[in-house]
Protein backbone atom coordinates (compact mmCIF):
# COMPACT_ATOMS: atom_id res chain seq x y z
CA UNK A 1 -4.94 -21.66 102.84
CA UNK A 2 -7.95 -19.84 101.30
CA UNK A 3 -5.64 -16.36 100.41
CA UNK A 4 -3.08 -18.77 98.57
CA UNK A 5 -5.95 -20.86 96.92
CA UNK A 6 -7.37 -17.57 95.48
CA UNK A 7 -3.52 -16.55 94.13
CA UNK A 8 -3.68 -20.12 92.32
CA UNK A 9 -6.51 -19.33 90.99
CA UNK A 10 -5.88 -15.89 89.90
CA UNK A 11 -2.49 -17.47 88.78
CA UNK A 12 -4.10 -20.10 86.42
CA UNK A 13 -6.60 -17.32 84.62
CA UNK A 14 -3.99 -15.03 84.19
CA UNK A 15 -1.97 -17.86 82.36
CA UNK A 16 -5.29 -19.04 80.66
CA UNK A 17 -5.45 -15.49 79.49
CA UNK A 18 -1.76 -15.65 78.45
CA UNK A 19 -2.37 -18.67 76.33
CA UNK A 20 -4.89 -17.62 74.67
CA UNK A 21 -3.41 -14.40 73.94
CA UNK A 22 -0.86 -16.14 72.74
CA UNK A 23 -2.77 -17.99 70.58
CA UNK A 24 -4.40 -15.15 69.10
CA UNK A 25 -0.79 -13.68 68.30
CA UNK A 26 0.09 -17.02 66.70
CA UNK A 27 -3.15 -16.67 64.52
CA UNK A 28 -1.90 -12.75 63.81
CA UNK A 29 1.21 -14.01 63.16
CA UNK A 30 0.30 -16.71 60.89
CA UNK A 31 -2.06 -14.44 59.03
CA UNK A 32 0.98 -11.87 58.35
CA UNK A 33 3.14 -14.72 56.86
CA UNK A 34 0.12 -15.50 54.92
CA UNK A 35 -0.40 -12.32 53.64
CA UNK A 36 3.07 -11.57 53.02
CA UNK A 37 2.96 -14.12 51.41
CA UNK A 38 0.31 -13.72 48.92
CA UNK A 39 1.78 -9.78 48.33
CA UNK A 40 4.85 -11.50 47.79
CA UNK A 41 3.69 -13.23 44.78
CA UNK A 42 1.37 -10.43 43.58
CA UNK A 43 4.84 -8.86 43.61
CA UNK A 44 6.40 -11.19 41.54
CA UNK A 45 4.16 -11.07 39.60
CA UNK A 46 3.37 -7.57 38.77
CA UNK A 47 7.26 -7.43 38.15
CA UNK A 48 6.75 -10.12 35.85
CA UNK A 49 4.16 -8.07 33.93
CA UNK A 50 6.09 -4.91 34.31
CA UNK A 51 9.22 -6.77 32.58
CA UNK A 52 7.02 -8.09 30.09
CA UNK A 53 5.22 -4.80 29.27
CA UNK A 54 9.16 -3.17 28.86
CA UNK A 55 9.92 -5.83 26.44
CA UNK A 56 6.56 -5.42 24.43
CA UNK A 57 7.15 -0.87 24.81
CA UNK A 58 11.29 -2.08 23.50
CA UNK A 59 9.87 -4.01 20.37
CA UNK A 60 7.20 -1.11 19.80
CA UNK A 61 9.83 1.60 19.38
CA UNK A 62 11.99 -0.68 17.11
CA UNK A 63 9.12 -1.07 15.39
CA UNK A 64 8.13 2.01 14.84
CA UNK A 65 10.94 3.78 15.21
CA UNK A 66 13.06 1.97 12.88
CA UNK A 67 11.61 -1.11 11.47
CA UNK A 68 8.44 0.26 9.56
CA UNK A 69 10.37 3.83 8.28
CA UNK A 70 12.99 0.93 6.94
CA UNK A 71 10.19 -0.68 5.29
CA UNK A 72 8.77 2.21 3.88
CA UNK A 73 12.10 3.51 2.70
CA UNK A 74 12.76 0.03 1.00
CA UNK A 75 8.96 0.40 -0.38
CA UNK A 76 9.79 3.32 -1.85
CA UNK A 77 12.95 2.60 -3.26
CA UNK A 78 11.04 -0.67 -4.51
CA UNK A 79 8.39 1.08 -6.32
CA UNK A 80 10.53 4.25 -7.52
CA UNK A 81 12.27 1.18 -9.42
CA UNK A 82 9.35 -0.20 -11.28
CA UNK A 83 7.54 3.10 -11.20
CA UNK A 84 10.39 3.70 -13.30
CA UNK A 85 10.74 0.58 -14.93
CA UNK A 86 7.35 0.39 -16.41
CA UNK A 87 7.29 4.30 -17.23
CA UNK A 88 9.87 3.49 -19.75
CA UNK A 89 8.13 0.25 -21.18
CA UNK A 90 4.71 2.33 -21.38
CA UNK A 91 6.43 5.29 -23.18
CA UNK A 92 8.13 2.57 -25.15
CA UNK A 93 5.00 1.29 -26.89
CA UNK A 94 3.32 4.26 -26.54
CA UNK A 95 6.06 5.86 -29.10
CA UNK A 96 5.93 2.92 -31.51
CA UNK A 97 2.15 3.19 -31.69
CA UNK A 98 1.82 6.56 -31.94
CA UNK A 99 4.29 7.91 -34.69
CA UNK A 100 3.61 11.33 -33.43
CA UNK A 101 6.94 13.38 -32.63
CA UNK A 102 4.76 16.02 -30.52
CA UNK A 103 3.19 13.71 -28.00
CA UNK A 104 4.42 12.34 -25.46
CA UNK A 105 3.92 9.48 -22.78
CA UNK A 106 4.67 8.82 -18.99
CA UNK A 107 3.36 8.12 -15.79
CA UNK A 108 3.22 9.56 -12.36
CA UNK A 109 4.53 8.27 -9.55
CA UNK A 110 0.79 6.58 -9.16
CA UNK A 111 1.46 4.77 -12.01
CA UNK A 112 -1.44 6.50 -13.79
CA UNK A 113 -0.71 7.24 -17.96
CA UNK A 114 -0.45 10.94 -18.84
CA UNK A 115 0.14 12.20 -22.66
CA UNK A 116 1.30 15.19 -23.00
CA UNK A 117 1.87 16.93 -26.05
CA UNK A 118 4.23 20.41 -26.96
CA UNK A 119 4.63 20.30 -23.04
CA UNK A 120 1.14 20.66 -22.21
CA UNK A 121 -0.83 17.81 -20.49
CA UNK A 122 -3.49 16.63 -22.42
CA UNK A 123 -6.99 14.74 -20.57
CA UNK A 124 -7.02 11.23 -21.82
CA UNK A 125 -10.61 11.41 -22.39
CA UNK A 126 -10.09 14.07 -25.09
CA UNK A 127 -7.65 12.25 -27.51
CA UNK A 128 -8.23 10.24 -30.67
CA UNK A 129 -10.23 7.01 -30.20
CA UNK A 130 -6.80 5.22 -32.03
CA UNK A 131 -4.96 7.64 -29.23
CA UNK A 132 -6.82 6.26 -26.14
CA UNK A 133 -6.73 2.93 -27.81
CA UNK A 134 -2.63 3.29 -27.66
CA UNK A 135 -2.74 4.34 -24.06
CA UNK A 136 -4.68 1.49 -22.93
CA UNK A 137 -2.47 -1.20 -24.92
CA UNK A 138 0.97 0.35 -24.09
CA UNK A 139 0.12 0.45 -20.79
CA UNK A 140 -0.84 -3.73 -20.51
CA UNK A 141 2.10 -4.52 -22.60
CA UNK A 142 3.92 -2.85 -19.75
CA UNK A 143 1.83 -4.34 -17.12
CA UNK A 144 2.44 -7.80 -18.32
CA UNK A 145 6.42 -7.13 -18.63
CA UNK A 146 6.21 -5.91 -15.16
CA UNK A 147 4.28 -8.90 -13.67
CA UNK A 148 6.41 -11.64 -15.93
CA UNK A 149 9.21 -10.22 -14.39
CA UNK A 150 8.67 -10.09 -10.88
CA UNK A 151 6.71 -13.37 -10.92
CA UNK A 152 10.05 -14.91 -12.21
CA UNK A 153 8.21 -17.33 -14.60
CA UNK A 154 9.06 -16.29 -17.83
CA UNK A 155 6.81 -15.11 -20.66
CA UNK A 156 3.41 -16.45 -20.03
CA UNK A 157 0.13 -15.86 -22.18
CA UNK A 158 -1.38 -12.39 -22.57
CA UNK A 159 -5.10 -12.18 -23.50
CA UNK A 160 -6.13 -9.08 -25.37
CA UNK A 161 -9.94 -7.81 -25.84
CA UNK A 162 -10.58 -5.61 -28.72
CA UNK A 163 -6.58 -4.27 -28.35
CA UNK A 164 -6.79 -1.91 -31.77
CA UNK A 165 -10.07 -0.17 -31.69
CA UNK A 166 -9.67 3.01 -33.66
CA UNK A 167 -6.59 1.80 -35.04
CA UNK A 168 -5.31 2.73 -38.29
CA UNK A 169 -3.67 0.10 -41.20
CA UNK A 170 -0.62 1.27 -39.68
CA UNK A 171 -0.87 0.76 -36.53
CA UNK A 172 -1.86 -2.35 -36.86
CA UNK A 173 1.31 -3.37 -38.38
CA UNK A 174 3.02 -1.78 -35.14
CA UNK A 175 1.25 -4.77 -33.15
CA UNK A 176 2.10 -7.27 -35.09
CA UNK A 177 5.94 -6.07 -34.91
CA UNK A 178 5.54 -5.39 -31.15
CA UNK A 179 3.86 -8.93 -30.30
CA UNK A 180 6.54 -10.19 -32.04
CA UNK A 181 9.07 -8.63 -29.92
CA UNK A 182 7.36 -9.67 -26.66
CA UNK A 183 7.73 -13.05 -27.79
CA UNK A 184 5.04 -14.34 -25.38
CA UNK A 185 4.36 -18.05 -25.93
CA UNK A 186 0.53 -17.58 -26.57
CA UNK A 187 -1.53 -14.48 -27.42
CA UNK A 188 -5.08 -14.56 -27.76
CA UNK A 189 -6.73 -11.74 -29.54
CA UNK A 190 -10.88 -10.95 -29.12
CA UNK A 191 -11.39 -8.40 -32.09
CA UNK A 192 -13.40 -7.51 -34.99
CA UNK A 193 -10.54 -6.63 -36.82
CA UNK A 194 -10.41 -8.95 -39.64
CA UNK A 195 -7.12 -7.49 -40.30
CA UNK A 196 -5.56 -9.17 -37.55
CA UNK A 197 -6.30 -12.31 -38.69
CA UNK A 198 -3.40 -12.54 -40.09
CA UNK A 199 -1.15 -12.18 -36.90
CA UNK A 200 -2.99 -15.84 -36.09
CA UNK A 201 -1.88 -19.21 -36.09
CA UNK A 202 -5.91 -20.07 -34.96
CA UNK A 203 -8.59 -18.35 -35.70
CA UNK A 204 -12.22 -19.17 -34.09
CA UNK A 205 -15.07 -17.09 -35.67
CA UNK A 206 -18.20 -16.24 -33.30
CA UNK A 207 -21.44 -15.23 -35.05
CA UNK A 208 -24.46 -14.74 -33.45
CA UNK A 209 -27.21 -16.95 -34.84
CA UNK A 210 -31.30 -16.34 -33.62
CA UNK A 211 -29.70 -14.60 -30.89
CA UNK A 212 -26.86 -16.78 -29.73
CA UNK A 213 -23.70 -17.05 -30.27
């Protein structure tokens, strides 16, 4: 009896140490799943990201590759159009107000006003005060065209501070003539000129009395 109780007991440890092997490979097992798991969504969703980053590197080569040099070739075609536009309203009033067959008027393609005269470009800063004076009105009677145009709401009022500062009897006349032409609804003229009084349909004098006007 005593060798067959000992190969019971021996029997029921080694299952003991069966089951709990078992167990432990149930644990392993269930840890795996887990796991595979949890790198099965990290998976999905690093694929998710690595769709999402394809998409984004897709729209960043249409947009750089053909979106913006689109845009920029429509920009330029855009402003070669009013550069050009403007360039011939500027020379325009440039001509009428200075009756000088020599000199002439443009600008560059940064829409900045050069005179030149007998082909030779001449500094702003060094022509006639009634010269400069010409440059800087031609160029806002083309600057308000420009803007009337594009902001598609007709004429609209154009304000004028001291427009015909070394301007001869002349020339004067020319503004009236080119005012009139322009047909803006309302002009409003600050000057000294007493002279263009007579362009006005109002006139409001300003003096300066004890020191305030």
């Amino acid at each position: 009896m005593e060798p067959l109780r000992s190969k019971i007991e021996a029997s029921q440890k080694e299952l003991k140490r069966i089951r709990e092997e078992i167990s432990s490979l149930r644990r392993d097992i269930k840890n795996w799943k887990d796991s595979v798991k949890r790198h099965g969504e990290s998976l999905a969703r690093m694929e998710k990201t690595a769709s999402k980053a394809l998409q984004l590197r897709e729209r960043e080569i249409w947009l750089e590759e053909y979106f913006i040099p689109t845009l920029e070739s429509i920009e330029r075609h855009v402003m070669t159009s009013i550069n050009r536009e403007f360039g011939q309203d500027f020379q325009k009033w440039f001509a009428i107000l200075v009756d000088d067959g020599g000199k002439e008027s443009r600008v560059d393609e940064d829409f900045t006003p050069m005179v030149e005269q007998e082909g030779y470009e001449q500094d702003i800063d060094f022509l006639s005060g009634g010269e400069r004076t010409s440059v800087a009105l031609a160029y806002r009677l083309a600057l308000s065209q420009m803007v009337q145009k594009f902001a598609e709401t007709g004429p609209s009022s154009l304000i004028l501070d001291e427009p015909t500062d070394g301007f001869s009897k002349e020339q004067l006349g020319k503004v009236r003539e080119i005012l009139d032409e322009m047909a803006n609804p309302q002009v409003i003229i600050v000057s000294h000129e007493r002279d263009l009084e007579s362009f006005a349909d109002q006139i409001y004098r300003v003096a300066k009395v004890q020191g305030e006007s």
